[in-house]
C-alpha atoms as a PDB file:
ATOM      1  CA  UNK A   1     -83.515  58.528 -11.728  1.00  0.00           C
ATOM      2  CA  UNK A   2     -83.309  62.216 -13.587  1.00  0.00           C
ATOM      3  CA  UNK A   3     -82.968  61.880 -17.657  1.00  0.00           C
ATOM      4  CA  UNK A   4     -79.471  61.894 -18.142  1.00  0.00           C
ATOM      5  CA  UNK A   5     -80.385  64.031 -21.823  1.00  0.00           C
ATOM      6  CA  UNK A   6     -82.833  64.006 -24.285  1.00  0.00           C
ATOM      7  CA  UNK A   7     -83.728  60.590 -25.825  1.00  0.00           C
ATOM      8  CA  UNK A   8     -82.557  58.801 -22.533  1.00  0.00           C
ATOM      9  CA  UNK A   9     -84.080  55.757 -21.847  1.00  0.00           C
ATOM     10  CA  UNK A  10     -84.028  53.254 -18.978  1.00  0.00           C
ATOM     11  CA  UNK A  11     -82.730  49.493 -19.789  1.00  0.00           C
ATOM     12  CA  UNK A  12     -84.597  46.763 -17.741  1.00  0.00           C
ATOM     13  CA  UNK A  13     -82.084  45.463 -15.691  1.00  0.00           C
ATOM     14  CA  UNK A  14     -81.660  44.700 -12.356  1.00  0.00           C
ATOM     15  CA  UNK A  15     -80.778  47.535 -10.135  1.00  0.00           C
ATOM     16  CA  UNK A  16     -77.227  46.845  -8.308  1.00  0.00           C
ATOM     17  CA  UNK A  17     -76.658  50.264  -6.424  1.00  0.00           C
ATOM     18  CA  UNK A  18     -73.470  49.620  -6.353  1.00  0.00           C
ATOM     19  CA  UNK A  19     -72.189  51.627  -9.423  1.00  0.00           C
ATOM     20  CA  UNK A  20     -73.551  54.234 -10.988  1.00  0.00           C
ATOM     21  CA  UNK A  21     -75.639  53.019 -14.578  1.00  0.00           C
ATOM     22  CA  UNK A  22     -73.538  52.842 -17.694  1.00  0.00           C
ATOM     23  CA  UNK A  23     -74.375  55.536 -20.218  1.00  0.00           C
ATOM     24  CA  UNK A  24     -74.450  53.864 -23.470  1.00  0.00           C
ATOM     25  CA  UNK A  25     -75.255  55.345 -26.686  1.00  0.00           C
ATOM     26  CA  UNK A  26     -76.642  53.341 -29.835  1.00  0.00           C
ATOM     27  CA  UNK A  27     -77.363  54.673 -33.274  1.00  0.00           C
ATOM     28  CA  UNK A  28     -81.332  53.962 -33.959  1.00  0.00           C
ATOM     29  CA  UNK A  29     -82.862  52.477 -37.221  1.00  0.00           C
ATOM     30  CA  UNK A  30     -79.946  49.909 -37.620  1.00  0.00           C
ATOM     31  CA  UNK A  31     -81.494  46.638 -37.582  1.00  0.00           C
ATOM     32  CA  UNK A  32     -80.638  44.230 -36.417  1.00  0.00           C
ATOM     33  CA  UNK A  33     -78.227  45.940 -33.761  1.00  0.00           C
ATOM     34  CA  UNK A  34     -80.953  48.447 -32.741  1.00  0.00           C
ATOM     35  CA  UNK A  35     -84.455  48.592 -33.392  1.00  0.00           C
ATOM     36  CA  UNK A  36     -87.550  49.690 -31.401  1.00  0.00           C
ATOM     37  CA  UNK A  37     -89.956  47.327 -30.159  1.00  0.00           C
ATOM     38  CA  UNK A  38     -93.579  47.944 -30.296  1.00  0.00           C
ATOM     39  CA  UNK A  39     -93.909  50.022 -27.138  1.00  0.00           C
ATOM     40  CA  UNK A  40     -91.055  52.276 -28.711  1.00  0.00           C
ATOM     41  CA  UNK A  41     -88.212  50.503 -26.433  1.00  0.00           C
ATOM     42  CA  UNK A  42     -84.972  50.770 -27.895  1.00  0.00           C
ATOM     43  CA  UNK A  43     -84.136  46.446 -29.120  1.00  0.00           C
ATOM     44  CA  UNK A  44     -81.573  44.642 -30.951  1.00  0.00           C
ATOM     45  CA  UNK A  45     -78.382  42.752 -30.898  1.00  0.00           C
ATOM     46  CA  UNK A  46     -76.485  45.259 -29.720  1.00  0.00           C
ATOM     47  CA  UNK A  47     -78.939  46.486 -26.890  1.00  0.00           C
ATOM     48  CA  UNK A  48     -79.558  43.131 -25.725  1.00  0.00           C
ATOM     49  CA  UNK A  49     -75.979  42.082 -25.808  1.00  0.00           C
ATOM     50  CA  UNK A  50     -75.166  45.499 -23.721  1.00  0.00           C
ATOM     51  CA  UNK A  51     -78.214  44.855 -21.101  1.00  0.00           C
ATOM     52  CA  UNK A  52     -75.942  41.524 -20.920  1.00  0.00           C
ATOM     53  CA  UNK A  53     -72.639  42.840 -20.231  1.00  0.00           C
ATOM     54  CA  UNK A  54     -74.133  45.297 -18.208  1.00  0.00           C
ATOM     55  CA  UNK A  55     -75.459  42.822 -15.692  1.00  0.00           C
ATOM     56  CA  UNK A  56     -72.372  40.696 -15.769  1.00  0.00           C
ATOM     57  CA  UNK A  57     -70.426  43.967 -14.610  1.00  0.00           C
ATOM     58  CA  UNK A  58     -72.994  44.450 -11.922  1.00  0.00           C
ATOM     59  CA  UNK A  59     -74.410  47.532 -13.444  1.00  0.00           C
ATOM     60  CA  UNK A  60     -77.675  49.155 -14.476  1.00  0.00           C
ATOM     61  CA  UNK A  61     -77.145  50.399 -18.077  1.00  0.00           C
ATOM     62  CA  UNK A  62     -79.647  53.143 -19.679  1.00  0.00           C
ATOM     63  CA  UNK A  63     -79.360  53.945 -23.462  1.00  0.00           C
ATOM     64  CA  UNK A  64     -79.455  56.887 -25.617  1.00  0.00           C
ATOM     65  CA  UNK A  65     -80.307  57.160 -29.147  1.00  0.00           C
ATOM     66  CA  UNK A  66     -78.635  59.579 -32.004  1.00  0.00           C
ATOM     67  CA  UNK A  67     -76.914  59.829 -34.440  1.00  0.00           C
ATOM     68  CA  UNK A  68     -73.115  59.073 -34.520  1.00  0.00           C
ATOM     69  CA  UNK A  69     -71.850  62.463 -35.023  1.00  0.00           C
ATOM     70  CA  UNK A  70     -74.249  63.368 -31.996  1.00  0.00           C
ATOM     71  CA  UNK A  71     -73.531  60.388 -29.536  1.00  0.00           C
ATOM     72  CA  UNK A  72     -69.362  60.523 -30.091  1.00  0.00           C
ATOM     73  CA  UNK A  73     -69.970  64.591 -29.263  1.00  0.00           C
ATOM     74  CA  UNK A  74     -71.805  63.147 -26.276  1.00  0.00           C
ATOM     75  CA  UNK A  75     -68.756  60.490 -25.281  1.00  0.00           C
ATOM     76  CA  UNK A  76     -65.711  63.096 -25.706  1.00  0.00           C
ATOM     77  CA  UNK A  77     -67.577  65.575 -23.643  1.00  0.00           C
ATOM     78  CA  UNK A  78     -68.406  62.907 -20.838  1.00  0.00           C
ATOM     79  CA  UNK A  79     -71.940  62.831 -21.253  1.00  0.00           C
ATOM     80  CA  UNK A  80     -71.863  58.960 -22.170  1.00  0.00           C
ATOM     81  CA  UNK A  81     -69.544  56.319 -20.950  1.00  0.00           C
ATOM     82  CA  UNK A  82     -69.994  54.128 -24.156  1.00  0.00           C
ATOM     83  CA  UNK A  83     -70.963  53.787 -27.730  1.00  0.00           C
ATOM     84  CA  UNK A  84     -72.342  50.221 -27.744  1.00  0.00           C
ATOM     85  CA  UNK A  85     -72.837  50.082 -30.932  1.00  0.00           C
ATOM     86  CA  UNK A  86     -73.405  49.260 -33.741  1.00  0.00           C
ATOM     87  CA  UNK A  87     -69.926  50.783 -34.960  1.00  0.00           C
ATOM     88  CA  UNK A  88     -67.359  49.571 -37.335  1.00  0.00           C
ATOM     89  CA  UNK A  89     -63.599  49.552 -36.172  1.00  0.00           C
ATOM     90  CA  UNK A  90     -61.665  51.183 -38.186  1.00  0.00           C
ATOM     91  CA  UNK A  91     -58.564  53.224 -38.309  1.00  0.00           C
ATOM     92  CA  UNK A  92     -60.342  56.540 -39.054  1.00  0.00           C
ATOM     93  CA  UNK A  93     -62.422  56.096 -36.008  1.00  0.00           C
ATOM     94  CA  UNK A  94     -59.601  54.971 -33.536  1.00  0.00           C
ATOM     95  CA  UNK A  95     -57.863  57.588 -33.901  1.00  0.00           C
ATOM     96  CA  UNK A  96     -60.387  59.408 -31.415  1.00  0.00           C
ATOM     97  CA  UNK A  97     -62.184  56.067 -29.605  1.00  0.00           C
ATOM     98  CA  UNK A  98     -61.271  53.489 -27.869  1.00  0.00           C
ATOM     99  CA  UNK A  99     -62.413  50.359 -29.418  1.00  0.00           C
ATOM    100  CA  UNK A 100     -63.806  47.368 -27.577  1.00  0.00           C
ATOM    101  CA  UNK A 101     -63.084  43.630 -29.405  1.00  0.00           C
ATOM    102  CA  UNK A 102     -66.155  42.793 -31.401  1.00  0.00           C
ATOM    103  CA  UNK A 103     -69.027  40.848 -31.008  1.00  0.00           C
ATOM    104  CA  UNK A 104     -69.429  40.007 -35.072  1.00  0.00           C
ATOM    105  CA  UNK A 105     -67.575  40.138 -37.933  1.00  0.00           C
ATOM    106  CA  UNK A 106     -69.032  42.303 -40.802  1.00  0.00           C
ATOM    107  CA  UNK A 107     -67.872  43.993 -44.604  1.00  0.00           C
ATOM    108  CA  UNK A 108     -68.935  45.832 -47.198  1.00  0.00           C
ATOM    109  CA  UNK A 109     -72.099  43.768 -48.582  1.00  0.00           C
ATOM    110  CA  UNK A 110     -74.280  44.523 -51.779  1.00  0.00           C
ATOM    111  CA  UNK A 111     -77.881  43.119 -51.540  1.00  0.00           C
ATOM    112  CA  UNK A 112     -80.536  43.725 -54.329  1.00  0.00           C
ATOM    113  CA  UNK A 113     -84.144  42.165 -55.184  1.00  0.00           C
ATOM    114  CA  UNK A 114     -84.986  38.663 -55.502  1.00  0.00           C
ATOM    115  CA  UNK A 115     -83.973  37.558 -58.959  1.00  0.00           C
ATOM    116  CA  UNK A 116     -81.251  40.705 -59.835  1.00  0.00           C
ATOM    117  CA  UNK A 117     -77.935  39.391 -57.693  1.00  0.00           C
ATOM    118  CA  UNK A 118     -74.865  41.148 -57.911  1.00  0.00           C
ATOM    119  CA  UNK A 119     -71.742  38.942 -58.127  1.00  0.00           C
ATOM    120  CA  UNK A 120     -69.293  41.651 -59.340  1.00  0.00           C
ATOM    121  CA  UNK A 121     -68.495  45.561 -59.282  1.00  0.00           C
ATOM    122  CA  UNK A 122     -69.453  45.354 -62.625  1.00  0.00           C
ATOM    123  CA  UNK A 123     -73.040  44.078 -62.285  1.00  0.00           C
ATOM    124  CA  UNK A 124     -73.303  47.884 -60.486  1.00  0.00           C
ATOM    125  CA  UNK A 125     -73.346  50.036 -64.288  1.00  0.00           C
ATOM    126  CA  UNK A 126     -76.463  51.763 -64.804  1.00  0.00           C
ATOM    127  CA  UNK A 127     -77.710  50.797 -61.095  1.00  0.00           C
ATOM    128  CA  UNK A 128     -79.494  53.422 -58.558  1.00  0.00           C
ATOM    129  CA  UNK A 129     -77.373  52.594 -55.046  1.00  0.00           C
ATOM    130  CA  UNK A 130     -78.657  52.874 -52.004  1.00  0.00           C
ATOM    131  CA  UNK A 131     -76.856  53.808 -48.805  1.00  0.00           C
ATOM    132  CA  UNK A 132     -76.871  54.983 -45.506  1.00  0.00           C
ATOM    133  CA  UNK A 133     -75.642  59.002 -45.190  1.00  0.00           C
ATOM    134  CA  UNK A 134     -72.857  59.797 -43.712  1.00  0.00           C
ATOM    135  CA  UNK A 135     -71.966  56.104 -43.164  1.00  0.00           C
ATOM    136  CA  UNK A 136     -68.567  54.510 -44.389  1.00  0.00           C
ATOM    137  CA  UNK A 137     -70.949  53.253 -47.076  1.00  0.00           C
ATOM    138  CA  UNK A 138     -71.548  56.632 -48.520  1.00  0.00           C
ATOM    139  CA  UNK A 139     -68.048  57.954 -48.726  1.00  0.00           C
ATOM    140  CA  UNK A 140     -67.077  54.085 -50.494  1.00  0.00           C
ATOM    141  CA  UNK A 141     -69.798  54.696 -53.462  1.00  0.00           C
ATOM    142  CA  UNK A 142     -69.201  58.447 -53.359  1.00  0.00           C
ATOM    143  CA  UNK A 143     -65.378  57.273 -54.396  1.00  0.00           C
ATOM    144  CA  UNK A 144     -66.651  55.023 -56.905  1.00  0.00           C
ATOM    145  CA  UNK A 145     -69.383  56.021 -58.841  1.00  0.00           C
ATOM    146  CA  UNK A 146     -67.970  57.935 -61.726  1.00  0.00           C
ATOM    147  CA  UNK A 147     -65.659  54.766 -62.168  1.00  0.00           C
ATOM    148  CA  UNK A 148     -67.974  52.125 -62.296  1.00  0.00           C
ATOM    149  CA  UNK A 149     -71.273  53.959 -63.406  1.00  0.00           C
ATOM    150  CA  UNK A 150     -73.606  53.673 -60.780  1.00  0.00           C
ATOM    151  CA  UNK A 151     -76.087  56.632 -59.235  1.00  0.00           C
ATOM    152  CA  UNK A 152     -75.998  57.362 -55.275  1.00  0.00           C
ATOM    153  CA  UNK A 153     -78.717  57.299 -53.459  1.00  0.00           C
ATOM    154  CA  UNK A 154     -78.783  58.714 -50.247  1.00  0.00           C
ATOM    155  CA  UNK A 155     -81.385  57.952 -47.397  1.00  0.00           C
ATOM    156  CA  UNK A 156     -81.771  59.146 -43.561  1.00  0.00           C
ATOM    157  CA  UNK A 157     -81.676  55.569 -42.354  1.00  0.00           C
ATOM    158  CA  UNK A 158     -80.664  51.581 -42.506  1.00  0.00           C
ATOM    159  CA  UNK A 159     -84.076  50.500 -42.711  1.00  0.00           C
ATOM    160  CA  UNK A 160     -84.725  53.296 -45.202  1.00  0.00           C
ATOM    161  CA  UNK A 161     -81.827  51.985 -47.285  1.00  0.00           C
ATOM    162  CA  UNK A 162     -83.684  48.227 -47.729  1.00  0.00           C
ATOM    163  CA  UNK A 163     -87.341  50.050 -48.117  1.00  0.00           C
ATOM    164  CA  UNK A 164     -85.809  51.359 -50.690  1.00  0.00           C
ATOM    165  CA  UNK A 165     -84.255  48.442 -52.568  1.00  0.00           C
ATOM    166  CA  UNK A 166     -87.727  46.529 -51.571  1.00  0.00           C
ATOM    167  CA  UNK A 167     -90.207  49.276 -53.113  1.00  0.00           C
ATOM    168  CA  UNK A 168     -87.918  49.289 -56.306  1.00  0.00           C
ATOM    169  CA  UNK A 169     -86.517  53.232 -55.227  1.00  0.00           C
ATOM    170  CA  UNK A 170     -83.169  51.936 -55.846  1.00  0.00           C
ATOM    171  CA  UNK A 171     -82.125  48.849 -57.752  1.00  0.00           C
ATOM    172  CA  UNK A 172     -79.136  47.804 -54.934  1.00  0.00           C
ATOM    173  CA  UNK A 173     -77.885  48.501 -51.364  1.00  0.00           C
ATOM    174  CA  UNK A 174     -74.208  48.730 -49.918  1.00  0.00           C
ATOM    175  CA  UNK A 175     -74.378  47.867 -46.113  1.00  0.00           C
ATOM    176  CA  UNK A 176     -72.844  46.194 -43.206  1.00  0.00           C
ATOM    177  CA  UNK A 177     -73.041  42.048 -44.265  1.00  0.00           C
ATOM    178  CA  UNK A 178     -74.835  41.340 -41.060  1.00  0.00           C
ATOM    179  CA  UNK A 179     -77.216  43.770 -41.583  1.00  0.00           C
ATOM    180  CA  UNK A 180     -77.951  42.332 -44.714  1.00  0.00           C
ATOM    181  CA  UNK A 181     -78.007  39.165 -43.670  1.00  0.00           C
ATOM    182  CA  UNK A 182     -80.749  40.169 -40.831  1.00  0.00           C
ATOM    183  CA  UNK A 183     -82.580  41.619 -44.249  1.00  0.00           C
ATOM    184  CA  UNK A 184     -82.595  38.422 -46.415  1.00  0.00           C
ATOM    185  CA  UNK A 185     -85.256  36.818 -44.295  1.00  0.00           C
ATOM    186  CA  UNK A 186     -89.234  36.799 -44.066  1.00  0.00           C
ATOM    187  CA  UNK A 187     -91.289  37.837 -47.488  1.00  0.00           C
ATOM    188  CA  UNK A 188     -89.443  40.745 -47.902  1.00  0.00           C
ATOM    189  CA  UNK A 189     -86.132  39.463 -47.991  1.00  0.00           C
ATOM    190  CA  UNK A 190     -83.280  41.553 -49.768  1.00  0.00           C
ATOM    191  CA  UNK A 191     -80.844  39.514 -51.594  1.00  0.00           C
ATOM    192  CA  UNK A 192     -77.462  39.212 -50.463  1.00  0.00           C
ATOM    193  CA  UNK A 193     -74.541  40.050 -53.011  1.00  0.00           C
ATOM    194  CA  UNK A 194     -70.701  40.075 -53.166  1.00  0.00           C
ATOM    195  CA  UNK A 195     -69.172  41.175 -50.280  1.00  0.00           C
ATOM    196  CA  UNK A 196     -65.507  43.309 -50.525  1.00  0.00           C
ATOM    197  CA  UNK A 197     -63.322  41.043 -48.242  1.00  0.00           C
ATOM    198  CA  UNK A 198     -60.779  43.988 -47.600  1.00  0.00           C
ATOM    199  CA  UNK A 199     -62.848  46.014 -45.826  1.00  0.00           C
ATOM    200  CA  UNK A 200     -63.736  43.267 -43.104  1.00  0.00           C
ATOM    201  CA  UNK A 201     -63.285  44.281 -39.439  1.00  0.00           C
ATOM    202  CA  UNK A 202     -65.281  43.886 -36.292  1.00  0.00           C
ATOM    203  CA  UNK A 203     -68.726  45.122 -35.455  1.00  0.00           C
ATOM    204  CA  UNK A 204     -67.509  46.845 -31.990  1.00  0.00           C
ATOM    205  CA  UNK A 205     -68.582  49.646 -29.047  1.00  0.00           C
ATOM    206  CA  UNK A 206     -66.407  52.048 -28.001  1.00  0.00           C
ATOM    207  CA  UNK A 207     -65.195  54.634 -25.162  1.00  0.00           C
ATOM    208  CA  UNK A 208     -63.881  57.805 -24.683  1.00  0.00           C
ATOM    209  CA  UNK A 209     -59.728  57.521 -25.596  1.00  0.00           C
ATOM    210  CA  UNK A 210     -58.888  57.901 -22.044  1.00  0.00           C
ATOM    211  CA  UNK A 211     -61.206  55.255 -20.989  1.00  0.00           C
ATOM    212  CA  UNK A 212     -58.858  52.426 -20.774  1.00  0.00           C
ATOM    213  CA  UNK A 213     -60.289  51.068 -17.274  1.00  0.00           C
ATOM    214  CA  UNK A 214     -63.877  50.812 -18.520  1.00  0.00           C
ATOM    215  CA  UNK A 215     -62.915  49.687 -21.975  1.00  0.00           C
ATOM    216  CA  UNK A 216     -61.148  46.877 -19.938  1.00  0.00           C
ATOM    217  CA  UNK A 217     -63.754  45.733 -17.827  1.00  0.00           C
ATOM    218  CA  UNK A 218     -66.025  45.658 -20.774  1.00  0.00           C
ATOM    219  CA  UNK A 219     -64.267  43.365 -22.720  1.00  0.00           C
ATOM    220  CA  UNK A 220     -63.260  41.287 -19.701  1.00  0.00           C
ATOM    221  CA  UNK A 221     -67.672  40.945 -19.522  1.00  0.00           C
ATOM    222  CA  UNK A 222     -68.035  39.975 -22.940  1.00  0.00           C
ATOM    223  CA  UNK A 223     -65.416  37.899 -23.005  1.00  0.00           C
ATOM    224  CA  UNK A 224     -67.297  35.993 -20.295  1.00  0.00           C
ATOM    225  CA  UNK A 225     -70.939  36.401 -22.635  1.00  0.00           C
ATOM    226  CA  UNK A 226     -68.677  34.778 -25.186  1.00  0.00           C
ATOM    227  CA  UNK A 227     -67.501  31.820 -23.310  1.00  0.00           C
ATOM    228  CA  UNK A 228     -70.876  30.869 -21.716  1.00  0.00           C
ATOM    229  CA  UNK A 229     -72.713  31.025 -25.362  1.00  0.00           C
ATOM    230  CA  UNK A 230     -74.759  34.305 -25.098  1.00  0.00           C
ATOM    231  CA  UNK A 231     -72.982  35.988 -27.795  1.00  0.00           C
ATOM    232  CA  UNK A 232     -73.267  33.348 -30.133  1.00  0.00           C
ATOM    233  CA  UNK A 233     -77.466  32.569 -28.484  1.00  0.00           C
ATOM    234  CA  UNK A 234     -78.371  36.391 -29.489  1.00  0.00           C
ATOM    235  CA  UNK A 235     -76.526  36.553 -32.804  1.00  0.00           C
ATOM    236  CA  UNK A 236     -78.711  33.389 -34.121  1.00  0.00           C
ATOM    237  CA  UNK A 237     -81.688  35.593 -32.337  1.00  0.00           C
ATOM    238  CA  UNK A 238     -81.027  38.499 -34.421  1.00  0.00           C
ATOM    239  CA  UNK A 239     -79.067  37.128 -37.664  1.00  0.00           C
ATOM    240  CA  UNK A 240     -80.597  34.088 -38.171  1.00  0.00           C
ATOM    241  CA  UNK A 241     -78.095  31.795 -37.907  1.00  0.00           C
ATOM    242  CA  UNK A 242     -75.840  30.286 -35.635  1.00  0.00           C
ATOM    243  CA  UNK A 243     -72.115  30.887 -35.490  1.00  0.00           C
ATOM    244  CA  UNK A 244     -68.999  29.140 -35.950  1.00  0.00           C
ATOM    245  CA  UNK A 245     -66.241  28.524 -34.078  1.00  0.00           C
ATOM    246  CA  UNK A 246     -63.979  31.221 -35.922  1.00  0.00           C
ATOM    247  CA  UNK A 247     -66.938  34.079 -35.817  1.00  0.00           C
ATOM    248  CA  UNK A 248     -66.545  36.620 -33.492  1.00  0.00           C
ATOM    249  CA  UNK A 249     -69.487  36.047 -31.428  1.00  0.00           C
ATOM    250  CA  UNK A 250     -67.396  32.815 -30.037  1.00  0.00           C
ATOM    251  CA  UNK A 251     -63.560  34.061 -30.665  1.00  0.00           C
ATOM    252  CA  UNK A 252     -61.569  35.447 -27.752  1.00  0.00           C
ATOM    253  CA  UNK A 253     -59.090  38.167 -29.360  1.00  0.00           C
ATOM    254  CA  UNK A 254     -55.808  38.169 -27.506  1.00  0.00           C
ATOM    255  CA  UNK A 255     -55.188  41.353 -25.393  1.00  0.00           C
ATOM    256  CA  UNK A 256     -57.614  44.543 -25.375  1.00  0.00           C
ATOM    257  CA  UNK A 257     -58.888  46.167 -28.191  1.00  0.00           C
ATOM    258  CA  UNK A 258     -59.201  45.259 -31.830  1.00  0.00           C
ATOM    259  CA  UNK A 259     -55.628  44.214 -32.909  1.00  0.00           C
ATOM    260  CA  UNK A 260     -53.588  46.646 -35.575  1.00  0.00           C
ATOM    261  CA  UNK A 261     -55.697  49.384 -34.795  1.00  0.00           C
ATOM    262  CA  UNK A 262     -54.733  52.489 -32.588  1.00  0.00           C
ATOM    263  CA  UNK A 263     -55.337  51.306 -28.827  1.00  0.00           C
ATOM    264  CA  UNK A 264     -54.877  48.082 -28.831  1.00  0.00           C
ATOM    265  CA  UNK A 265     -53.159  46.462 -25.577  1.00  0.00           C
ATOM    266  CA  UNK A 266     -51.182  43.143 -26.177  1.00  0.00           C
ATOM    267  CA  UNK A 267     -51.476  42.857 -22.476  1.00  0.00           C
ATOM    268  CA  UNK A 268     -52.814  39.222 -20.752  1.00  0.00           C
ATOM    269  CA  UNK A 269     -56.330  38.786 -20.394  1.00  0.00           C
ATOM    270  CA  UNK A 270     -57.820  38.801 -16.969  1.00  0.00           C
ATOM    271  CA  UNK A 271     -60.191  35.294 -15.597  1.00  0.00           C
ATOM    272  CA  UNK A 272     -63.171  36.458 -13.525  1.00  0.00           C
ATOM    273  CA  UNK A 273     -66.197  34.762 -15.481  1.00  0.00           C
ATOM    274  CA  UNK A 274     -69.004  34.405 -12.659  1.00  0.00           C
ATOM    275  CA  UNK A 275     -69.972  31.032 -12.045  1.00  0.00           C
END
């Protein structure tokens, strides 16, 4: 199979020859979603959940890894078929994807060092932030830090963002709560904060706006992953703990798409789980 571009790698799935493979794109250095393994593989929730979804569509999925900006240039100009992730749903980005109904619930999360917890926008005065450039993260505590006091601090990467906070660079972090949560295990645990409630949506993938079809058959997949337990069996893999009946990872959404946001389709869900 010829590299589809640079970066390309080949999932291990089982080869169905049916379809042609899904082109996915996935944004590296965001643990837990995506992560390399020690051959350099690309790993994660949201790889693993994709190989998943993949094979319950009957089709060989290979991965490439970017940045966002890069990837959704990729998707528009029909070099990808997908962004699986990880990528927040919001109205900002709907307005030029096509969202997908999530596979976990996440917000705005602070986490800091054992022993300095933040319980309140206050607690943030005087503190060195942390945070993820050009992320949703960055333009919240670019918006806020002449009002409540704190310094930016901008770094290339998630796991750059907890290094930080870990090796005492910066004194907090502002990321995605399941990302934290993934980070407040093992010896070098960051501690998890306050959360901001409003800003809760669904971790999601995405496809191109005239996509509809795929982003269909997707969902109609992970709906099935969702019913049979694998959602819920790789979130506990990757975040540590298992989920409840009104997390995402075990919640059918009604219709297509993540409701109030631009794209969704009311319509009735299709039953074709494979036995």
């Amino acid at each position: 199979m010829r590299a589809l571009m640079a970066g390309l790698l080949l999932a291990a799935t089982p080869s169905w020859a049916a379809e042609p493979p899904l082109r996915a794109g996935v944004v590296p250095d965001t643990p837990p979603f995506v992560q390399n393994d020690a051959a350099g593989q690309p790993g994660g929730f949201s790889v693993a959940l994709f190989k998943a979804i993949a094979a319950e569509m009957k089709r060989d999925i290979v991965f490439t890894e970017a940045p966002m900006p890069a990837l959704t240039a990729a998707l528009t100009s029909g070099k990808l078929d997908l962004l699986a992730g990880p990528i927040l749903a919001t109205p900002e980005k709907a307005s030029e994807l096509l969202f997908v109904e999530g596979y976990v619930w996440s917000e705005y999360q602070f986490g800091s060092r054992p022993g300095a917890k933040l319980d309140a926008l206050g607690d943030l005065r005087g503190k060195r932030l942390a945070v993820e450039n050009d992320s949703e993260y960055a333009g919240w505590a670019d918006r806020q830090q002449a009002k409540l006091g704190f310094t930016v601090v901008k770094l290339p990467t998630l796991a750059a963002v907890f290094d930080a906070v870990r090796q005492g660079q910066a004194d907090a972090s502002l990321t995605a709560s399941p990302s934290l949560r993934a980070a407040g295990a093992g010896p070098d645990a960051v501690q998890a904060g306050f959360s901001l409630p409003e800003t809760r949506t669904h971790v999601s993938a995405a496809v191109a706006e005239t996509g509809v079809e795929l982003r269909d058959e997707i969902e109609d997949a992970l709906r099935c992953l969702k019913q049979n337990g694998t959602v819920a069996k790789l979130s506990a893999q990757w975040l540590g703990a298992q989920p409840g009946p009104e997390d995402l990872e075990n919640m059918v959404v009604p219709g297509y798409g993540v409701p109030d946001l631009a794209g969704f389709d009311p319509k009735p869900r299709k039953s074709h789980c494979q036995n």
